[in-house]
Protein backbone atom coordinates (compact mmCIF):
# COMPACT_ATOMS: atom_id res chain seq x y z
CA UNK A 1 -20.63 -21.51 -18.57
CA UNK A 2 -18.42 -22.94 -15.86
CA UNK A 3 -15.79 -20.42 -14.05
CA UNK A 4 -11.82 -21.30 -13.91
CA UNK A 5 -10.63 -21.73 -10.43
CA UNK A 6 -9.06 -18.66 -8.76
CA UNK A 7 -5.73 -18.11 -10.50
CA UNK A 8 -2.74 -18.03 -8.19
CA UNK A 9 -0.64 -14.72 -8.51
CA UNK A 10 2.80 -15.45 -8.18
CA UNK A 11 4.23 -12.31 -6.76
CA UNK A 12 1.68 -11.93 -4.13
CA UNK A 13 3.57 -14.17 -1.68
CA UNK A 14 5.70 -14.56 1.41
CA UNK A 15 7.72 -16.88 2.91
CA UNK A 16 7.39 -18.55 -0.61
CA UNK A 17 3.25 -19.23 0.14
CA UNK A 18 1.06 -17.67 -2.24
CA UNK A 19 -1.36 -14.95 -0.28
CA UNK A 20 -2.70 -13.80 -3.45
CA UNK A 21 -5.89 -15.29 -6.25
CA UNK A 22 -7.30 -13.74 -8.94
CA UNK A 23 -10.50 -14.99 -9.60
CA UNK A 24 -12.30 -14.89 -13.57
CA UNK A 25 -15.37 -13.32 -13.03
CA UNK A 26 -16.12 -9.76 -12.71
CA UNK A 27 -17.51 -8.10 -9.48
CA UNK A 28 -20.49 -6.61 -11.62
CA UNK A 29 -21.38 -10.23 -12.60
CA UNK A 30 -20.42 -12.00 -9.27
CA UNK A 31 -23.10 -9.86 -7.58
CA UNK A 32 -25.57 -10.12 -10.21
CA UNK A 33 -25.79 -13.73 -11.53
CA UNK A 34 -28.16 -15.66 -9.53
CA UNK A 35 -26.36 -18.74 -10.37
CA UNK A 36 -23.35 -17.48 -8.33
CA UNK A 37 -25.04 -15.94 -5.13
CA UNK A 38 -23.52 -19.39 -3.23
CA UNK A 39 -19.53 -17.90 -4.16
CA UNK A 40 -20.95 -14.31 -3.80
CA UNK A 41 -21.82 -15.08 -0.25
CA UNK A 42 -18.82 -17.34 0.99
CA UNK A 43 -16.69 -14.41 -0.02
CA UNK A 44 -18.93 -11.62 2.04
CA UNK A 45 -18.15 -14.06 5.07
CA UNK A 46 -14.90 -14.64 4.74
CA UNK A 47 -14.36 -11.28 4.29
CA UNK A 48 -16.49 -10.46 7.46
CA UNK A 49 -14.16 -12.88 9.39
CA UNK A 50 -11.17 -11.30 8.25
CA UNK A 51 -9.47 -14.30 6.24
CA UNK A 52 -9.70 -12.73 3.12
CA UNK A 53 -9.37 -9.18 1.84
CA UNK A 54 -10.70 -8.54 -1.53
CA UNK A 55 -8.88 -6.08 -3.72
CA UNK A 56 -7.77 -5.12 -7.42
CA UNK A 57 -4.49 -6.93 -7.95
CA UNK A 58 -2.68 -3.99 -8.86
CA UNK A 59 -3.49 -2.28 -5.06
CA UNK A 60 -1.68 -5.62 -4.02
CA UNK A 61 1.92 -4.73 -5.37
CA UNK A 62 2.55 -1.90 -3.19
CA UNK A 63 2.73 -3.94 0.06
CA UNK A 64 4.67 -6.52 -1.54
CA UNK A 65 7.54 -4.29 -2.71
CA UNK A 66 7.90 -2.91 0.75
CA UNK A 67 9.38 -6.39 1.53
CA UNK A 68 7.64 -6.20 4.73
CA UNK A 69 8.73 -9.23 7.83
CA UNK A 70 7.99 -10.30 10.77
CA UNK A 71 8.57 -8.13 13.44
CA UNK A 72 9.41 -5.07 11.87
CA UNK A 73 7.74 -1.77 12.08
CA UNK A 74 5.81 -0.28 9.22
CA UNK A 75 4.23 2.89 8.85
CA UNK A 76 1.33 3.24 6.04
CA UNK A 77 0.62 7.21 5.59
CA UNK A 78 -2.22 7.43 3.46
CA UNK A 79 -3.99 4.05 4.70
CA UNK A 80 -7.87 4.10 4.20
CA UNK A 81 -9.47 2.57 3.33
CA UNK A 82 -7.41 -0.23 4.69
CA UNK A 83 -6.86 -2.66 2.37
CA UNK A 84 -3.07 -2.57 2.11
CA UNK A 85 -2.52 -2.26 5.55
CA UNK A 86 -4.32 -5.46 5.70
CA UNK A 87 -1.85 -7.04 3.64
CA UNK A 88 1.00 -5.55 5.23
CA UNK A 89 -0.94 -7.03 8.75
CA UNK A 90 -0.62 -10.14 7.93
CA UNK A 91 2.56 -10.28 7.39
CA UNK A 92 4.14 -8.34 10.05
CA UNK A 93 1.53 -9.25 12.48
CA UNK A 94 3.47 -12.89 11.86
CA UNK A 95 5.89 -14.95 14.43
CA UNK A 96 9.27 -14.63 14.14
CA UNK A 97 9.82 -17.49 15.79
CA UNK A 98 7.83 -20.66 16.98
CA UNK A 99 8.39 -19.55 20.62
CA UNK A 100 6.75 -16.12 20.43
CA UNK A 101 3.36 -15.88 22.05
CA UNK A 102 2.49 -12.31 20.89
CA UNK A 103 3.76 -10.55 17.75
CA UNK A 104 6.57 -7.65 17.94
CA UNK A 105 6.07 -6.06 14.68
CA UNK A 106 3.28 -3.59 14.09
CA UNK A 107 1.79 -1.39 11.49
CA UNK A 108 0.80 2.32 12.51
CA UNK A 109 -2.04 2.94 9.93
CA UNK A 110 -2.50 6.85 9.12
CA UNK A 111 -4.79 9.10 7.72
CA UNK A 112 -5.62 12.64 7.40
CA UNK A 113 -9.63 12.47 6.86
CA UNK A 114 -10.99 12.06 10.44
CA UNK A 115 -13.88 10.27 8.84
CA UNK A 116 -11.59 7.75 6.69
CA UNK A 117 -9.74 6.68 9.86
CA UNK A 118 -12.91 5.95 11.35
CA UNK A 119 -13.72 4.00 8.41
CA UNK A 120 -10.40 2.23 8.62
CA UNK A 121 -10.86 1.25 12.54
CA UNK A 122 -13.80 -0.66 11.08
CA UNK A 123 -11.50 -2.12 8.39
CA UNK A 124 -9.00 -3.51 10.61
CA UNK A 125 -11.68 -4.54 13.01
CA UNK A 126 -12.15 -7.72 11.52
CA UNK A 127 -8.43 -8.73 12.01
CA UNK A 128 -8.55 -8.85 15.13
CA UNK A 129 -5.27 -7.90 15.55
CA UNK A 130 -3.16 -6.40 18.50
CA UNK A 131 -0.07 -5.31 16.15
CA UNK A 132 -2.50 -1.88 14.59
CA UNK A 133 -2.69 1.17 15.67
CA UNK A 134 -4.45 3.66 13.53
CA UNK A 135 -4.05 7.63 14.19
CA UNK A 136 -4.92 10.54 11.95
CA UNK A 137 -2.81 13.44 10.89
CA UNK A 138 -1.51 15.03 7.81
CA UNK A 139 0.99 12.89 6.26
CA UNK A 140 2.97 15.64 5.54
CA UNK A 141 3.56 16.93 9.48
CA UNK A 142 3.38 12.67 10.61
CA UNK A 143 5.58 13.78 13.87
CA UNK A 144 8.67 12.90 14.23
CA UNK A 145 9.54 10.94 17.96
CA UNK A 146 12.96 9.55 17.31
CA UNK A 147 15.78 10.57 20.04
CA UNK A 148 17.58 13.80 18.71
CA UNK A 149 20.70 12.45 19.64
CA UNK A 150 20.91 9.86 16.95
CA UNK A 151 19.95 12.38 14.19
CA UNK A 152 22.33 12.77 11.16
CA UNK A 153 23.64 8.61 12.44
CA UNK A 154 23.10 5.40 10.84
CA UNK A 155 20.68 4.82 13.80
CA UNK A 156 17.96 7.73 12.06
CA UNK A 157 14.36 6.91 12.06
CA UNK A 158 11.39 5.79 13.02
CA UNK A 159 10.32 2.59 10.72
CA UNK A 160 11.81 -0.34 8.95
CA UNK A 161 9.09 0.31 6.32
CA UNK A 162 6.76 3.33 5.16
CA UNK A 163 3.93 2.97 2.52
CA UNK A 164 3.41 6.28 0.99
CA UNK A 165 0.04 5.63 -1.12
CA UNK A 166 -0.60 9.04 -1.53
CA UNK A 167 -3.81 11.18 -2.34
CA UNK A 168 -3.83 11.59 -6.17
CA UNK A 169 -6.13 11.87 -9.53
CA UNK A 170 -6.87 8.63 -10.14
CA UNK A 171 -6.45 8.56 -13.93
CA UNK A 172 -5.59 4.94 -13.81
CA UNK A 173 -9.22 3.78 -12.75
CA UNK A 174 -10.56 4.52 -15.62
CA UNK A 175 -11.38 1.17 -16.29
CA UNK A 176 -13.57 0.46 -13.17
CA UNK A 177 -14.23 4.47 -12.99
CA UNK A 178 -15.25 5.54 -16.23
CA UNK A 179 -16.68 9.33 -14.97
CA UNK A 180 -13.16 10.29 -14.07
CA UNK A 181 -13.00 11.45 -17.88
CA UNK A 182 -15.55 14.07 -17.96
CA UNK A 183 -13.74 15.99 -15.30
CA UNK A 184 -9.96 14.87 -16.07
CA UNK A 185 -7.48 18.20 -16.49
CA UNK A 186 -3.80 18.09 -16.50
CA UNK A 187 -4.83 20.57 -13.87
CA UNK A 188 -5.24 18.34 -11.00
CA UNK A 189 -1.99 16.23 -11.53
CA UNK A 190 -0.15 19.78 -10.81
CA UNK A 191 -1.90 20.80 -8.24
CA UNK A 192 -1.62 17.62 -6.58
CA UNK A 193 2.50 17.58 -7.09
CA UNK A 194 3.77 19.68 -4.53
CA UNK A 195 1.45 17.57 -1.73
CA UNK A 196 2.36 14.30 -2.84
CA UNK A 197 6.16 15.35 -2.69
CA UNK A 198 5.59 16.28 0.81
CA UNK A 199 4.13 13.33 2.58
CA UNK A 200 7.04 11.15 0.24
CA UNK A 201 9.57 13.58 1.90
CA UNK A 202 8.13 12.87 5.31
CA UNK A 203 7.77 9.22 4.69
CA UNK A 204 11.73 9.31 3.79
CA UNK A 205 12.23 11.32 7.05
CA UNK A 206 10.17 8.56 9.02
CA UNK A 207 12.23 5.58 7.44
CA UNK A 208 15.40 4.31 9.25
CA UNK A 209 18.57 4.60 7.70
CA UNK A 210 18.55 0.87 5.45
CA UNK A 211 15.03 0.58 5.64
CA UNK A 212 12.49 0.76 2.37
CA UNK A 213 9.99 3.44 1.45
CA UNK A 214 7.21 2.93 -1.18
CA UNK A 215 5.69 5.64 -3.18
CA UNK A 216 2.61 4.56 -5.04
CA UNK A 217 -0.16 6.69 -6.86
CA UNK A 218 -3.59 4.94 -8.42
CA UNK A 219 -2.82 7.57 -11.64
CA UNK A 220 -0.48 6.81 -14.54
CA UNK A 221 0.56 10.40 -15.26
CA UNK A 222 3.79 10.96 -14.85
CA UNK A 223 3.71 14.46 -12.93
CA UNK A 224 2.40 12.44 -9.99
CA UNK A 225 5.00 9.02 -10.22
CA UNK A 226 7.75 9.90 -12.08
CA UNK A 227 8.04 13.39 -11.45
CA UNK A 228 7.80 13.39 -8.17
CA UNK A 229 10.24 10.41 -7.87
CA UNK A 230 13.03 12.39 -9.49
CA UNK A 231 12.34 15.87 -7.66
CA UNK A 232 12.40 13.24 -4.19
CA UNK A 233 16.06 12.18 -5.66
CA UNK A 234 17.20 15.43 -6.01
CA UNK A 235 16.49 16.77 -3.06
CA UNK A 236 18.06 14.32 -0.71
CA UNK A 237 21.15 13.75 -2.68
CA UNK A 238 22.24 10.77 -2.79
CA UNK A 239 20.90 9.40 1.13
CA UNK A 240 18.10 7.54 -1.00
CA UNK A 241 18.55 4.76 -3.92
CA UNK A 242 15.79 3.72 -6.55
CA UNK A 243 15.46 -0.17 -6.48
CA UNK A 244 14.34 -2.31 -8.93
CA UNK A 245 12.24 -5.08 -7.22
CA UNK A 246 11.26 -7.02 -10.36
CA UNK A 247 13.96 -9.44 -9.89
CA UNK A 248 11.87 -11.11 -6.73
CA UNK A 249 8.63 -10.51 -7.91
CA UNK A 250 8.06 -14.01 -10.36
CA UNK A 251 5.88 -12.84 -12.74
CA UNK A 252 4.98 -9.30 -12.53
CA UNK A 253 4.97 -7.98 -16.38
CA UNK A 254 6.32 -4.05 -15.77
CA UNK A 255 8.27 -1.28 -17.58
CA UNK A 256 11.09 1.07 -16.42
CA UNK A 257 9.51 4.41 -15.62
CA UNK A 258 9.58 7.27 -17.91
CA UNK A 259 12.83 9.50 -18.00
CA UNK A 260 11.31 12.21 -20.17
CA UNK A 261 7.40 13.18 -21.39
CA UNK A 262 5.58 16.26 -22.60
């Protein structure tokens, strides 16, 4: 049968240029059917050269609600292994202006697995970019290096942007990760609660005063999104507000999160 062409996605963009495509075929299929080995292998190099990143379009929509530009300074806690801050790279990584020779804005891409940052150096490798830096420490103590003097003033912070991915169950995988079943519990989702709560706190801590923070999970139970949303509301009292990006992002389908659940 002959494929579609890659599908534009109309929210992946910036600047009003489309970074994202959806293509119609499978990954299972792309890498077995002989008859595509010629696509199969223009994407491995492209990949390689780092001018495409290939990813599940929902792992794209975190980076794009951050609302990340050029020049700014983003933070991604939880980054390996890497594909987000690749998106958020090319963005801030950008000009701001046609006169620049080198890029201001940069990403600092964290991680608390030793062995994951490693994995994520080799990630961002293939950018060949000078605006990463990757480090690794626990999300949850990420230090804090602004000037004590301009605590508690509109000047707070560290970033214009944080991405808080954070660790979680995975529940909402299942599709590509059928196994997660035999082990699922409501179990983990608690467990996993208080930790996700912390590195969001941080993350909030991290992000100047005006500035946006993200909180994503790869899990669609509400003790790890919603949950830990409202508890992150409640705590700092009013110095953070829930926005609704859906009115810039053309064509993502979405629902309001839940209020209550058993």
């Amino acid at each position: 049968r002959t494929l579609a062409p890659a599908k534009p996605i109309p929210f992946i963009s910036h600047n009003d240029i489309t970074l994202g495509f959806q293509l119609s075929v499978d990954r299972r299929t792309l890498r077995r059917n002989v008859s595509l080995e010629p696509l199969h292998s223009f994407l491995k190099i492209q990949t390689d050269c780092g001018h495409i990143t290939r990813q599940e379009t929902v792992s794209m929509i975190p980076p794009v609600v951050l609302n990340a530009k050029e020049g700014m300074s983003v933070l991604d806690m939880c980054a390996a292994p890497g594909s987000k801050t690749c998106q958020l790279l090319e963005v801030v990584g950008g000009f701001t202006s046609k006169t620049e020779f080198e890029p201001h804005g940069y990403v600092v891409a964290n991680d608390a697995d030793p062995k994951r940052a490693y994995m994520l150096v080799n990630q961002l490798k293939r950018m060949n970019s000078p605006s990463v830096y990757v480090t690794s420490c626990d999300g949850q103590y990420f230090p804090i290096l602004d000037d004590k003097s301009i605590r508690g003033t509109d000047k707070e912070g560290m970033f214009d942007r944080v991405l808080c991915d954070v660790p979680c169950s995975g529940d909402g995988t299942i599709r590509k990760n059928p196994g997660i079943w035999k082990n699922w519990n409501q179990l983990g989702s608690l467990a996993l609660h208080p930790l996700q709560l912390s590195i969001a706190l941080r993350g909030a801590r991290l992000t100047h005063v005006g500035g946006y923070m993200v909180y994503s999970t790869c899990s669609m139970n509400p003790m790890e999104n919603e949950s830990v949303v409202a508890e992150l509301l409640r705590i700092t009292d009013g110095s953070l507000v829930l926005e609704d990006p859906r009115e810039r992002m053309e064509g993502l389908v979405a629902r309001p999160g839940w209020s209550t659940w058993r």
